[in-house]
Every structure is written in C-alpha cells, then in structure tokens.
C-alpha atoms as a PDB file:
ATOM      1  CA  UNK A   1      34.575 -10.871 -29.903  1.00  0.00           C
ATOM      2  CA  UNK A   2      31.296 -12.853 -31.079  1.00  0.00           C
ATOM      3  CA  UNK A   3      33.136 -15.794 -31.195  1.00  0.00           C
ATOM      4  CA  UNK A   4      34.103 -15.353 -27.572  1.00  0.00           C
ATOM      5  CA  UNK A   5      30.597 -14.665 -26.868  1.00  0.00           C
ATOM      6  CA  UNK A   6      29.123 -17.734 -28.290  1.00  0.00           C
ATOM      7  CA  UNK A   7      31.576 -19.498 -26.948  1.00  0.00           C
ATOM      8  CA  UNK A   8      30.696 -17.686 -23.136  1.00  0.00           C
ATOM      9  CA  UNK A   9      26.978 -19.068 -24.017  1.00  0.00           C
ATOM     10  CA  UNK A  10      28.113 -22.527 -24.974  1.00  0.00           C
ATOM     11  CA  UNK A  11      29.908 -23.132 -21.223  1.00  0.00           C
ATOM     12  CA  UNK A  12      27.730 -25.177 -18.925  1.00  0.00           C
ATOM     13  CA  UNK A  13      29.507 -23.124 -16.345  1.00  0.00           C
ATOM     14  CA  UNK A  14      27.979 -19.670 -17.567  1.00  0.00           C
ATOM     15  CA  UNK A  15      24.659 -21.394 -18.009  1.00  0.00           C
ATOM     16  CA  UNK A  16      23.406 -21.358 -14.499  1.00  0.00           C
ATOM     17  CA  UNK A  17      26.283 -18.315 -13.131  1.00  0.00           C
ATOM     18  CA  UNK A  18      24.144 -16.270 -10.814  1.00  0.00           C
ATOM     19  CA  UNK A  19      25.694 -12.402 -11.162  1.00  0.00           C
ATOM     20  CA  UNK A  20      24.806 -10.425  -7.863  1.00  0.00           C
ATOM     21  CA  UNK A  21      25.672  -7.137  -9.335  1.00  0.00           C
ATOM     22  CA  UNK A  22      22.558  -7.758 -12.077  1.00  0.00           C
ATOM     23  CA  UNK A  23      18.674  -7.333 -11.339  1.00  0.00           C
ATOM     24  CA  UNK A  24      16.240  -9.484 -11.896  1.00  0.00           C
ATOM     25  CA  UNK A  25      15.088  -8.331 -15.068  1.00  0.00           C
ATOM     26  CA  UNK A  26      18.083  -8.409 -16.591  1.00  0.00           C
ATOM     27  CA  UNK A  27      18.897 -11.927 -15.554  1.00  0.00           C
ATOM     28  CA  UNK A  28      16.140 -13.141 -17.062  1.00  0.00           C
ATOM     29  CA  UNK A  29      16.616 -11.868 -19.987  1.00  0.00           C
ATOM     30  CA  UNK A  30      19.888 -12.698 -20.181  1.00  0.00           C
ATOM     31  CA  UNK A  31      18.527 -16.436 -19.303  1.00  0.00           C
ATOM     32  CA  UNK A  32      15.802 -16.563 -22.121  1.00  0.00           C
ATOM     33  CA  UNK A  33      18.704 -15.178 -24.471  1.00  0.00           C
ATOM     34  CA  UNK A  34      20.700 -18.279 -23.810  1.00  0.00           C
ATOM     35  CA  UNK A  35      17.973 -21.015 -24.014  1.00  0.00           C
ATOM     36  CA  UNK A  36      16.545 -19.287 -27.513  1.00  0.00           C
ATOM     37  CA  UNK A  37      20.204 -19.313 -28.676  1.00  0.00           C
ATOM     38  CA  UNK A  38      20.466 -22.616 -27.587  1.00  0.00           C
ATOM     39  CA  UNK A  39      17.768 -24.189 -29.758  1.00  0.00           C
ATOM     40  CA  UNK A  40      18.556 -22.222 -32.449  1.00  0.00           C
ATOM     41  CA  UNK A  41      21.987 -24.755 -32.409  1.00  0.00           C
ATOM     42  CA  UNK A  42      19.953 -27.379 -31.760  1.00  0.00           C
ATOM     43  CA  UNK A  43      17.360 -26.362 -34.864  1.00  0.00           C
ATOM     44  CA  UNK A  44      20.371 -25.635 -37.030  1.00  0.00           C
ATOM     45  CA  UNK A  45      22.771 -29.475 -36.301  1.00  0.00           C
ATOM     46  CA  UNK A  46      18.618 -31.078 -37.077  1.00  0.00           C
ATOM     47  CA  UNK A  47      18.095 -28.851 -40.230  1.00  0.00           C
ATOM     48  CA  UNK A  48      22.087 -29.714 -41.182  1.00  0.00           C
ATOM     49  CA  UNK A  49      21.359 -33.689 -41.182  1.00  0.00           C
ATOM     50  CA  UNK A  50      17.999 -33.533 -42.579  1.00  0.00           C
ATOM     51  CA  UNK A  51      19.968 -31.787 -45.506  1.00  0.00           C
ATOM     52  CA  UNK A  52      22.496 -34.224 -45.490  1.00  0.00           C
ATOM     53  CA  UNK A  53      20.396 -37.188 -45.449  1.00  0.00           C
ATOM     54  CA  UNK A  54      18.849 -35.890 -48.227  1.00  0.00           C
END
C-alpha cells in the first residue's frame, strides 16, 4: 500500500488531477504534500551521487 502510494505521487497524471468531491483546503494540502515529497527525491538521487562521487 505505500508503495502504491508513492507510486500514485510519482504519476505526472495525478500531479495536476483536479478532484471535485475535495475542498480547497484539502487540495492544497494534498498539493504541497506532493511537491515537498517531490524534492525530498530530488534531495535524496543529489545526496546519493555526492556520496558516490565521493
């Protein structure tokens, strides 16, 4: 199940899905959730080849 998630936040599709069911506050949220997670990838491939390179 949090592999399916992660994998739900990785989809370009999902990244810009507009739910009509969901309020505002909650899509936000749900928005900031995937651009944090995002660069926390990001952070995490630079602090991998920094290691590497090392």
């Amino acid at each position: 199940m949090f592999l399916k998630k992660i994998l739900y936040y990785l989809n370009p599709m999902n990244l810009f899905h507009r739910d009509e069911n969901v309020g505002t506050s909650l899509r936000l949220m749900h928005g900031v959730n995937k651009i944090s997670f995002l660069l926390f990838l990001i952070c995490l491939a630079i602090m991998t080849v920094r290691w590497w390179m090392r």
